[in-house]
N, C-alpha and C. Protein backbone atom coordinates (compact mmCIF):
# COMPACT_ATOMS: atom_id res chain seq x y z
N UNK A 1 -113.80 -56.67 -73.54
CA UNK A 1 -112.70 -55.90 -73.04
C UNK A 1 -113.23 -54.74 -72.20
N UNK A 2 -112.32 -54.44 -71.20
CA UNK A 2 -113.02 -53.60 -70.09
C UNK A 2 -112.74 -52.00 -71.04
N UNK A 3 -113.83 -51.15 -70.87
CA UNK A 3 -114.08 -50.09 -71.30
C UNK A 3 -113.07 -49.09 -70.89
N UNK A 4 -112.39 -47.91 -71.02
CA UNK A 4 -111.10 -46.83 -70.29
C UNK A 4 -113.08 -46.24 -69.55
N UNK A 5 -111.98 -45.53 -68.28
CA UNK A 5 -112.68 -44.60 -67.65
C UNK A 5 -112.04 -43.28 -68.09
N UNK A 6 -111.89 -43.12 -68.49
CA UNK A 6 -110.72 -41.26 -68.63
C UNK A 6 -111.22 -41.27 -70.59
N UNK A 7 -111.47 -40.41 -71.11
CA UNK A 7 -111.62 -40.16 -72.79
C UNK A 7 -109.90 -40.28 -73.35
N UNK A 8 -109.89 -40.52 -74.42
CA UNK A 8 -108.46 -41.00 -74.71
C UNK A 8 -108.62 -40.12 -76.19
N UNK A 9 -107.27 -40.14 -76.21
CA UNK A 9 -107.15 -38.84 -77.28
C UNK A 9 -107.38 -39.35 -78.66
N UNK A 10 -107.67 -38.90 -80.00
CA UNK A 10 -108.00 -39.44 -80.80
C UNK A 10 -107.47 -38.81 -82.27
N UNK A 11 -107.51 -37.91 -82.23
CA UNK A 11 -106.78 -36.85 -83.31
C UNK A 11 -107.25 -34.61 -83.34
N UNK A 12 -106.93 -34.41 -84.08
CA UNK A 12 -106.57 -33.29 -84.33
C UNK A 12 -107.03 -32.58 -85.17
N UNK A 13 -106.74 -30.99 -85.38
CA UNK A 13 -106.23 -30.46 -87.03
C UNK A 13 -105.93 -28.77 -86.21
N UNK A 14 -104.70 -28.83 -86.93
CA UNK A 14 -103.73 -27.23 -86.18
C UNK A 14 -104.08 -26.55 -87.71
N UNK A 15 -104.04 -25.26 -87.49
CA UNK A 15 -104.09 -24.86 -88.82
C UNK A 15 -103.46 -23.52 -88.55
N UNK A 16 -101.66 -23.68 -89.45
CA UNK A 16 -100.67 -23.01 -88.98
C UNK A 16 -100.75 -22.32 -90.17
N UNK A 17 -99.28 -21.44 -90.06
CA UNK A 17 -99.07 -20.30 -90.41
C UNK A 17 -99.39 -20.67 -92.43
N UNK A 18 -98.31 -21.31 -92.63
CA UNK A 18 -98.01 -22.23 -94.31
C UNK A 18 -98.75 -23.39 -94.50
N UNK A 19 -98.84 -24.27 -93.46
CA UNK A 19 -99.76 -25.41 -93.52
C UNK A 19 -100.87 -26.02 -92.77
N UNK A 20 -101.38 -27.36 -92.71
CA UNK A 20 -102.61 -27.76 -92.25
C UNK A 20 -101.72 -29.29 -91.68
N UNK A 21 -101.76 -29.21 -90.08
CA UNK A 21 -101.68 -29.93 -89.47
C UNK A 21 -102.70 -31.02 -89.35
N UNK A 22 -102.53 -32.46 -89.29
CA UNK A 22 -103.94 -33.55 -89.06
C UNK A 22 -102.85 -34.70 -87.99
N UNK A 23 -103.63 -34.47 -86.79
CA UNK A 23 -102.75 -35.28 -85.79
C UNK A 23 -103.97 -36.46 -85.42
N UNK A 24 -103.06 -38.22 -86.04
CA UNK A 24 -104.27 -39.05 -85.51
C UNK A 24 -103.12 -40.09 -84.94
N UNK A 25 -103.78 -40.37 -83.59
CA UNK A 25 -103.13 -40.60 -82.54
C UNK A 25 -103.14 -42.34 -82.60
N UNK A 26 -104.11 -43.02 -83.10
CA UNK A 26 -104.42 -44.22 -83.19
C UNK A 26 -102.94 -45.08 -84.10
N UNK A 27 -102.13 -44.19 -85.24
CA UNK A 27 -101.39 -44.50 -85.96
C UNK A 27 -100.59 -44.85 -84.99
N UNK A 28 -100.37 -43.77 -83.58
CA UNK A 28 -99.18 -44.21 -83.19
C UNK A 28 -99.25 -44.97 -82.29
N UNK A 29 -100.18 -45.10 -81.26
CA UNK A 29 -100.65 -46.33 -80.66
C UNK A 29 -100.95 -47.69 -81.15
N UNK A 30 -101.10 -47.97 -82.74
CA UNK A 30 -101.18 -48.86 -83.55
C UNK A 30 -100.60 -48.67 -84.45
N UNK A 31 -99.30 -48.35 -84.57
CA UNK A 31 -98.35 -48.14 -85.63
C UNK A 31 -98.43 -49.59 -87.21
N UNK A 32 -99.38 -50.48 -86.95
CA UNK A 32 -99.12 -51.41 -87.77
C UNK A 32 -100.13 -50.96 -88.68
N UNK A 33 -101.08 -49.46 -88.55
CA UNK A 33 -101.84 -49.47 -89.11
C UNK A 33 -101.80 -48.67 -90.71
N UNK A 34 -100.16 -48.34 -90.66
CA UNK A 34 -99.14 -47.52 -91.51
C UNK A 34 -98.81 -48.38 -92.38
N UNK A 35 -99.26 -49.84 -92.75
CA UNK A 35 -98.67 -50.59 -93.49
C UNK A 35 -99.28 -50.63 -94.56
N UNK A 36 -98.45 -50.60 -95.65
CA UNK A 36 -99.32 -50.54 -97.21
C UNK A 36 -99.78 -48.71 -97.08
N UNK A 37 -99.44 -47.79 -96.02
CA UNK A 37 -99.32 -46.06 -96.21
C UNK A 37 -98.66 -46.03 -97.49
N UNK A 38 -99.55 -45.22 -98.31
CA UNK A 38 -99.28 -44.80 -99.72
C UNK A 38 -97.60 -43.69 -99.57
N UNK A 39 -96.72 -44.26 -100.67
CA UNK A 39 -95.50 -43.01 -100.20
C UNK A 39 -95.63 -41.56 -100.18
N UNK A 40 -96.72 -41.46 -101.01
CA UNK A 40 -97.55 -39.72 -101.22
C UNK A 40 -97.80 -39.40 -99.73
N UNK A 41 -98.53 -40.16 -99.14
CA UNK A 41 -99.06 -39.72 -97.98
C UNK A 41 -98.01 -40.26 -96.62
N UNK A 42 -97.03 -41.20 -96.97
CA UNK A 42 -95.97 -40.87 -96.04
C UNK A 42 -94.83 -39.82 -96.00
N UNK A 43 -95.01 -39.22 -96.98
CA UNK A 43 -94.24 -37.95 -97.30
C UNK A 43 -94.92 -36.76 -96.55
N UNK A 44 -96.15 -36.77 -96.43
CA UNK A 44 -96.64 -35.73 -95.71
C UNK A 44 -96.95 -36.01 -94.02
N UNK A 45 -96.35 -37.00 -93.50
CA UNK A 45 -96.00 -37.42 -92.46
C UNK A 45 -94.37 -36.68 -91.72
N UNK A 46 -94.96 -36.05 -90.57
CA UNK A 46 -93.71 -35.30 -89.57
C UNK A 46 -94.27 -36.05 -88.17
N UNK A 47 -93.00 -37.09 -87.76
CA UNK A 47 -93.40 -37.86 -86.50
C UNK A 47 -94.35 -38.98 -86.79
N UNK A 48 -94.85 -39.23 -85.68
CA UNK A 48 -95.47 -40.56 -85.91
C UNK A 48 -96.70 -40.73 -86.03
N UNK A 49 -97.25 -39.31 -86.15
CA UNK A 49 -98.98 -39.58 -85.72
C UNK A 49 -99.07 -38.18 -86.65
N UNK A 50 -98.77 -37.25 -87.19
CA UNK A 50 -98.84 -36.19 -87.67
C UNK A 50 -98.53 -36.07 -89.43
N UNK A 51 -99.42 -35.70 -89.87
CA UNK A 51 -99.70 -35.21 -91.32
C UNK A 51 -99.51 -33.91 -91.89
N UNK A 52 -98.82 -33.40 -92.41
CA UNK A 52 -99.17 -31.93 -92.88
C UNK A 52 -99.20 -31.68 -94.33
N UNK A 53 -100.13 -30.56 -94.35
CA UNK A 53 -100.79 -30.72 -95.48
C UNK A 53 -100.82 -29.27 -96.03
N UNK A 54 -99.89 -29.07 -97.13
CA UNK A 54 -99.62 -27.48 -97.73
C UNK A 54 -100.61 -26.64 -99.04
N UNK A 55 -101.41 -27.88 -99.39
CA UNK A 55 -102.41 -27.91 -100.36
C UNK A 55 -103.55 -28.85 -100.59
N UNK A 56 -104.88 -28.90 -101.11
CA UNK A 56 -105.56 -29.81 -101.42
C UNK A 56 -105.49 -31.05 -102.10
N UNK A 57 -105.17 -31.85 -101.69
CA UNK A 57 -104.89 -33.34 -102.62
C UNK A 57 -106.01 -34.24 -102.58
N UNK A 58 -107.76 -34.20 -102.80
CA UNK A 58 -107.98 -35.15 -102.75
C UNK A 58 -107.70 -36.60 -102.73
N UNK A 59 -106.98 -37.27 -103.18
CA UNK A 59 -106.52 -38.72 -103.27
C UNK A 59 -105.91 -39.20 -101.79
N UNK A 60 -104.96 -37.98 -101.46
CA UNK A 60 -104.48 -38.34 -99.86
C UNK A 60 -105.30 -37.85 -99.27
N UNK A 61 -106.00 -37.40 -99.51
CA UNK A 61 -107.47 -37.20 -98.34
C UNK A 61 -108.26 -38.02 -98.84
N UNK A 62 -108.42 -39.15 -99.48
CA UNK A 62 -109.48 -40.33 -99.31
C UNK A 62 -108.81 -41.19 -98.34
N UNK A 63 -107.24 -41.11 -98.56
CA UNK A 63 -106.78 -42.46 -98.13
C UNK A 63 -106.35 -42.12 -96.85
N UNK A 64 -106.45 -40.68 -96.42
CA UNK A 64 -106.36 -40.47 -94.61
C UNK A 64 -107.48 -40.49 -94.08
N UNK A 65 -108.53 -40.70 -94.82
CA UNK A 65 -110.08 -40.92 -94.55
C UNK A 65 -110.24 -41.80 -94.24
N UNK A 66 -109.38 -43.07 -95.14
CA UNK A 66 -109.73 -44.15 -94.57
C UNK A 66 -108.83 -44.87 -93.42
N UNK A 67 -108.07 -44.37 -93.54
CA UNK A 67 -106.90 -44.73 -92.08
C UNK A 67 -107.32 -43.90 -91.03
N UNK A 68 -108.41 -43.01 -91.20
CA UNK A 68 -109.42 -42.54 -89.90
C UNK A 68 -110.50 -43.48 -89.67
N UNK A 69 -110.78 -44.11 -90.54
CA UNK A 69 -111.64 -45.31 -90.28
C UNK A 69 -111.40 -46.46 -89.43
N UNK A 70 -109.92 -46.84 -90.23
CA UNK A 70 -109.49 -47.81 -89.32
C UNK A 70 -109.11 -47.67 -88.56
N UNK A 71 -108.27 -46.52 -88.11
CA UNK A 71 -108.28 -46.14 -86.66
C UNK A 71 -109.16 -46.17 -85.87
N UNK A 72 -110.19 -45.26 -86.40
CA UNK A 72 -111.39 -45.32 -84.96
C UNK A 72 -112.01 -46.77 -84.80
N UNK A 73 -111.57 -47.92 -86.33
CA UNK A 73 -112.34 -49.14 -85.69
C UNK A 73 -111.31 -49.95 -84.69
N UNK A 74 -109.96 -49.45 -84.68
CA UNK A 74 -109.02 -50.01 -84.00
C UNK A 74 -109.35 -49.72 -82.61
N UNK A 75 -109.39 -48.56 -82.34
CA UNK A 75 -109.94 -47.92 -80.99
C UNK A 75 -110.83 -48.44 -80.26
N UNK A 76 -111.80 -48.87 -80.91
CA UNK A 76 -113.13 -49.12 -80.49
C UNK A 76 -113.11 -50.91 -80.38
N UNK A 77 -112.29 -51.22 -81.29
CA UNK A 77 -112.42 -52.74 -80.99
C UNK A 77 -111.45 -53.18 -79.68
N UNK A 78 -110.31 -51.95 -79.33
CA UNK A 78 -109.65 -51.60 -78.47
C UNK A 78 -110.41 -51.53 -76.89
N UNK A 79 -111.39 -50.94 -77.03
CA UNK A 79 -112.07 -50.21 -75.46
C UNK A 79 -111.53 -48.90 -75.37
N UNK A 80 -110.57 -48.41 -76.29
CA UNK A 80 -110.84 -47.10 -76.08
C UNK A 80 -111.91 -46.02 -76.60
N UNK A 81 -112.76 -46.58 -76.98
CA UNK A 81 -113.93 -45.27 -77.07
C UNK A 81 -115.69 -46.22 -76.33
């Protein structure tokens, strides 16, 4: 697959006033990758690509760890990186 010429966006982290923004962009360009998303961690979902996060939860931070995984292998098996 032909490679992008331009860098393509990939994700985030805002860190607001009350909470902790995590923006990963691959979800929404590959929205199928939300399937079997734990309801814990679709609850902390605002929009389609955005996470927020008001406290430490290890457990939803393994499992957005690993949907950063598969994202970036989506990407990459993509041509976007």
């Amino acid at each position: 697959m032909k490679r992008l010429t331009k860098p393509m966006y990939f994700g985030s982290v805002k860190i607001n006033k009350s909470y902790v923004s995590f923006h990963l962009m691959p979800v929404y360009v590959f929205p199928d990758l939300l399937v079997g998303l734990s309801p814990g961690l679709k609850r902390r979902m605002q929009g389609k690509s955005c996470f927020n996060f008001k406290e430490i939860d290890r457990e939803l931070f393994q499992e957005l760890s690993q949907l950063v995984g598969a994202g970036y292998d989506q990407y990459e098996k993509s041509g976007y990186l």
